[in-house]
Protein backbone atom coordinates (compact mmCIF):
# COMPACT_ATOMS: atom_id res chain seq x y z
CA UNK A 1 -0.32 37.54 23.41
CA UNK A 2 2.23 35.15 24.41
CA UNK A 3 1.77 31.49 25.13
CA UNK A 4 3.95 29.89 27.34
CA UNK A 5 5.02 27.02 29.81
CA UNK A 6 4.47 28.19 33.51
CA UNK A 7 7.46 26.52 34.13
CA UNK A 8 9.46 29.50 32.43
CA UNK A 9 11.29 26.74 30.11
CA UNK A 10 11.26 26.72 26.37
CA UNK A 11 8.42 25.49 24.15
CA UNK A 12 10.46 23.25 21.60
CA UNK A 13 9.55 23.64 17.94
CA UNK A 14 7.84 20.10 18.13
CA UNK A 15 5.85 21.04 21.27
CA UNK A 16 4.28 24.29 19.37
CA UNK A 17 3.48 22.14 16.47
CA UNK A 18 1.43 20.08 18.53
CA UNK A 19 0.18 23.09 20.91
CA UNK A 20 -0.80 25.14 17.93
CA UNK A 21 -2.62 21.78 16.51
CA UNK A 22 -4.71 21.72 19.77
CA UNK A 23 -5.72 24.95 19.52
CA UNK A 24 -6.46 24.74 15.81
CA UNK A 25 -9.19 22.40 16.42
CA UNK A 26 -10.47 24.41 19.49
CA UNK A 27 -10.81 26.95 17.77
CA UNK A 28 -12.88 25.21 14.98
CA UNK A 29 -15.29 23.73 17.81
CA UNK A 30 -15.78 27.72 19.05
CA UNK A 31 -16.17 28.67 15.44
CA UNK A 32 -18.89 25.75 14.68
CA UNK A 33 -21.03 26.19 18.09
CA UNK A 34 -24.34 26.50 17.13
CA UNK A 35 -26.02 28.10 20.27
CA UNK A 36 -22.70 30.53 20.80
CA UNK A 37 -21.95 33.41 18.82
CA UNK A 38 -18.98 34.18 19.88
CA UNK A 39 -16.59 33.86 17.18
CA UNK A 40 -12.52 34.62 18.48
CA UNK A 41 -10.68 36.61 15.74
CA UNK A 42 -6.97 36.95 15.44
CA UNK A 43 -4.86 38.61 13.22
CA UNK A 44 -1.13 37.95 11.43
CA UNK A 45 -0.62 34.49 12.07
CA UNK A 46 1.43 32.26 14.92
CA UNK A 47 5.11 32.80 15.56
CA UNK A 48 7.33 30.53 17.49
CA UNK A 49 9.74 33.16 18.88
CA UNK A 50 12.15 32.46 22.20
CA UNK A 51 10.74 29.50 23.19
CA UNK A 52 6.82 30.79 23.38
CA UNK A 53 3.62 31.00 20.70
CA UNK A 54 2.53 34.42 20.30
CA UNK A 55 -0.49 35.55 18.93
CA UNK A 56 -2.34 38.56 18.24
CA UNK A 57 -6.12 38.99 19.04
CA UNK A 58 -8.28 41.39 17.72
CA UNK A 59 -10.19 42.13 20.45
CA UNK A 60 -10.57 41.42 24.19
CA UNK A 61 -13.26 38.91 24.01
CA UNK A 62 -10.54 36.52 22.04
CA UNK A 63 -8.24 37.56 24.48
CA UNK A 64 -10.56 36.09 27.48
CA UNK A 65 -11.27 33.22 25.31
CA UNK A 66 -7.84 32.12 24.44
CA UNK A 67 -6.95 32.53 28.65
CA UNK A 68 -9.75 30.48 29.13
CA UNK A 69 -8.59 27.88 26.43
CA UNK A 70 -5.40 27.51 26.95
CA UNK A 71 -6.33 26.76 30.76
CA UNK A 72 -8.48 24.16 29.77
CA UNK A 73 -5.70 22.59 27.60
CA UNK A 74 -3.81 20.87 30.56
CA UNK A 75 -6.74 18.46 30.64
CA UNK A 76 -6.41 16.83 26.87
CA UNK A 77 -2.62 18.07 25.69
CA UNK A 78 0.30 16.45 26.94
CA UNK A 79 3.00 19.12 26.92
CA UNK A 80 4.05 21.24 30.01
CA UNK A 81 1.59 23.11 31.21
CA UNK A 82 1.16 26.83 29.69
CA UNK A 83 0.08 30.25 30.49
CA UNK A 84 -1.00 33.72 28.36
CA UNK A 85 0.46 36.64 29.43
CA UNK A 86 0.30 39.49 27.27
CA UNK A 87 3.19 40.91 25.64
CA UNK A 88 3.27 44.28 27.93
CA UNK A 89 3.58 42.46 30.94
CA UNK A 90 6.54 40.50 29.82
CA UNK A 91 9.56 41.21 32.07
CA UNK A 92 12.78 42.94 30.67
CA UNK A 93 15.04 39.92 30.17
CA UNK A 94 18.99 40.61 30.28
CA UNK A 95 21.19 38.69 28.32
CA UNK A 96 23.65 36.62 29.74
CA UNK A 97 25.77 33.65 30.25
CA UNK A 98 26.72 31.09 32.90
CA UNK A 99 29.38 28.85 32.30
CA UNK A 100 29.54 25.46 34.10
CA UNK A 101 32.85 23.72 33.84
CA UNK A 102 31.70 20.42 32.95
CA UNK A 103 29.43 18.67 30.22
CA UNK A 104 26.13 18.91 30.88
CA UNK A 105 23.49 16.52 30.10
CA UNK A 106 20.33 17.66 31.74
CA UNK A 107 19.60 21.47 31.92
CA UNK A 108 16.82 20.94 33.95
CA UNK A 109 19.11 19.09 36.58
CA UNK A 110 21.67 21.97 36.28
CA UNK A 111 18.49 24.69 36.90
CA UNK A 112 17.56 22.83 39.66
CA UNK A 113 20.49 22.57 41.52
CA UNK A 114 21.10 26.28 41.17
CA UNK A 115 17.61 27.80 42.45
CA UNK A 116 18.31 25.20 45.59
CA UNK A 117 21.87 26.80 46.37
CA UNK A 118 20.77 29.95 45.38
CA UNK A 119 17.21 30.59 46.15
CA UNK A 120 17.61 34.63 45.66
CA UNK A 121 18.54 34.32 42.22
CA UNK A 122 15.06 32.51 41.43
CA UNK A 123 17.03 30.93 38.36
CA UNK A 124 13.37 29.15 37.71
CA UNK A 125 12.25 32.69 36.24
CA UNK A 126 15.11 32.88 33.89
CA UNK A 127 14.60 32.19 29.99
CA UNK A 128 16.69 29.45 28.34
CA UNK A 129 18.10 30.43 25.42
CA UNK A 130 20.80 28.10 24.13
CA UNK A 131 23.17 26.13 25.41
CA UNK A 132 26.34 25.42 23.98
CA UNK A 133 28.96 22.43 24.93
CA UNK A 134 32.97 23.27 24.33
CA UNK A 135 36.39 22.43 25.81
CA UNK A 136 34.80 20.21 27.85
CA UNK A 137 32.37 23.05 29.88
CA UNK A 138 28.98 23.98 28.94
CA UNK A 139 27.81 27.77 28.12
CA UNK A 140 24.12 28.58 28.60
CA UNK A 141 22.63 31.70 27.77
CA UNK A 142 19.57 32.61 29.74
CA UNK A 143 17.29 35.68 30.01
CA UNK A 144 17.66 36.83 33.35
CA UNK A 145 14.53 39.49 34.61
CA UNK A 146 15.90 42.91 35.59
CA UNK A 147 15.26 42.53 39.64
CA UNK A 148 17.23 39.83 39.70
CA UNK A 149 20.54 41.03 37.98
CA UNK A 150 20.36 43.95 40.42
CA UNK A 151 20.51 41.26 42.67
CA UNK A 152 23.41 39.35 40.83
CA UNK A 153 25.20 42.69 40.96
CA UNK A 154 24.91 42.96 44.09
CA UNK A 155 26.34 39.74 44.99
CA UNK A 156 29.78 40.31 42.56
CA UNK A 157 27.75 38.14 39.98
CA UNK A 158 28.70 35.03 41.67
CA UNK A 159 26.63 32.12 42.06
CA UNK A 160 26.88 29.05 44.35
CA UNK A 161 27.07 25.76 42.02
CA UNK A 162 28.79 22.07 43.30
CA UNK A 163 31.99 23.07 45.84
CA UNK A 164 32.37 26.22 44.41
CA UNK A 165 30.97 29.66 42.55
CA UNK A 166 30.34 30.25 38.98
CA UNK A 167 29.73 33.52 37.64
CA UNK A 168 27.59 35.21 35.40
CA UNK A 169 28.54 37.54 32.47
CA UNK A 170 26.33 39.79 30.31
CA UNK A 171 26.23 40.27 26.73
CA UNK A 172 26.92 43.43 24.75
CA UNK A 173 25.49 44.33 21.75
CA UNK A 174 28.07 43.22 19.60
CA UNK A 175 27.77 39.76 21.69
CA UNK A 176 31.06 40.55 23.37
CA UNK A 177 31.08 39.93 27.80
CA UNK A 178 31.10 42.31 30.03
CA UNK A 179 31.15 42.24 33.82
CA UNK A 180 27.90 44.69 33.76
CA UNK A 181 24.62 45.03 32.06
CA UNK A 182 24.56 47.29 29.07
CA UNK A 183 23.89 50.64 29.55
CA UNK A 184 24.65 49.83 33.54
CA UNK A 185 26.08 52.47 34.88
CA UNK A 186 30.03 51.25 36.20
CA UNK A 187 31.53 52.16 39.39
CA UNK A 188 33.71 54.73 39.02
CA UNK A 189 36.86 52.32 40.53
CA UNK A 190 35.86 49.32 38.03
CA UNK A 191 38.89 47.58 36.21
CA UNK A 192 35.94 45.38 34.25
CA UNK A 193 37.51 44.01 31.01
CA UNK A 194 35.16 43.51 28.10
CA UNK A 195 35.91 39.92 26.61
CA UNK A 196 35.05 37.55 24.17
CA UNK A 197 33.39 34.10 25.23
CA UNK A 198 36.20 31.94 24.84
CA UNK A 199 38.48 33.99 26.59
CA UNK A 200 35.94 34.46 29.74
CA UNK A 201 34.73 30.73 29.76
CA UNK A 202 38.70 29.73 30.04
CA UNK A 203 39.22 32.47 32.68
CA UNK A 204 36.05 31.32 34.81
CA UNK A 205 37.11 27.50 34.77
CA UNK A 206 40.47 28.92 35.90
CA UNK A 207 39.38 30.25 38.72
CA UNK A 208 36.43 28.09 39.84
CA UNK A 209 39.68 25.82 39.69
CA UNK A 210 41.34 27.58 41.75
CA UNK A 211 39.04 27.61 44.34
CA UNK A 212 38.77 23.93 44.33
């Protein structure tokens, strides 16, 4: 099972410290009941992986127990809020990068003014990552769910940010750019360059530049 915020952001390493702390002692107060004999059973242990807890239950009782739990939690912890979802229903997330040519402070300020100038992207449902601050721009990697690159495809991977566009590349397995998803299959009449990330973040700036 996977824990995570509803928000779509990343659980820092100091919020599933103190998530996994809650649960711990929920999970001794289910254990200890004395009139319920329910008793939750997991197996492995926790893993902080991509910005979420996961978990694995043994059965579907714990499974309905831990939903029910981790609902409950908004009332007493005082991270963002969180959700389970299990692990099969997980969306495909594509790899990719967006950079914006400028520092940026505040990711959540940067998100925010995306999804407003570019509500079909619903950038809200894309993962963070890591971000990553050079030659004065900012790179951020997100997870982007499959529906929506189709839909970033469509529009010539540009995206409407400040006065002008930025545009979003996708990673290749060797962590090289590329105008298209891997394994996408390219129109026959593409001149798409594969690049490395210095040499695409310069040409982006160029031409967001350019357009200013």
């Amino acid at each position: 099972m996977v824990i995570m915020p509803e928000s779509g952001a990343n659980l820092e390493r100091d919020q599933f410290k103190s998530a996994m702390y809650t649960l711990h002692h929920l999970l001794i107060d289910q254990i200890l009941k004395p009139v319920d004999k329910f008793v939750p059973k997991f197996k492995g242990k926790p893993l902080h992986i991509r910005g979420s807890i996961r978990l694995w239950c043994e059965n579907e009782e714990t499974v309905t127990w831990l939903e029910r739990t981790v609902g409950q939690m908004r009332e007493t912890w005082p991270g963002p809020t969180l959700k389970v979802v299990r692990e099969c229903d997980m969306p495909n997330l594509i790899r990719c990068s967006l950079v914006i040519p400028h520092k940026v402070t505040t990711l959540d300020n940067i998100r925010n003014m995306l999804a407003k100038q570019n509500q079909w992207a619903e950038c809200h449902s894309w993962k963070h990552y890591h971000t990553r601050i050079f030659r004065n721009q900012t790179d951020i990697m997100f997870g982007i769910p499959e529906p929506i690159v189709r839909k970033i495809l469509e529009k010539e991977r540009r995206l409407s940010y400040m006065f002008g566009s930025v545009y979003i590349k996708f990673f290749n397995s060797d962590n090289t750019l590329s105008d298209y998803p891997p394994d996408h299959n390219k129109p026959a009449n593409s001149n798409s360059t594969t690049t490395s990330k210095t040499e695409e973040a310069s040409r982006d700036k160029a031409e967001i530049n350019n357009n200013s």
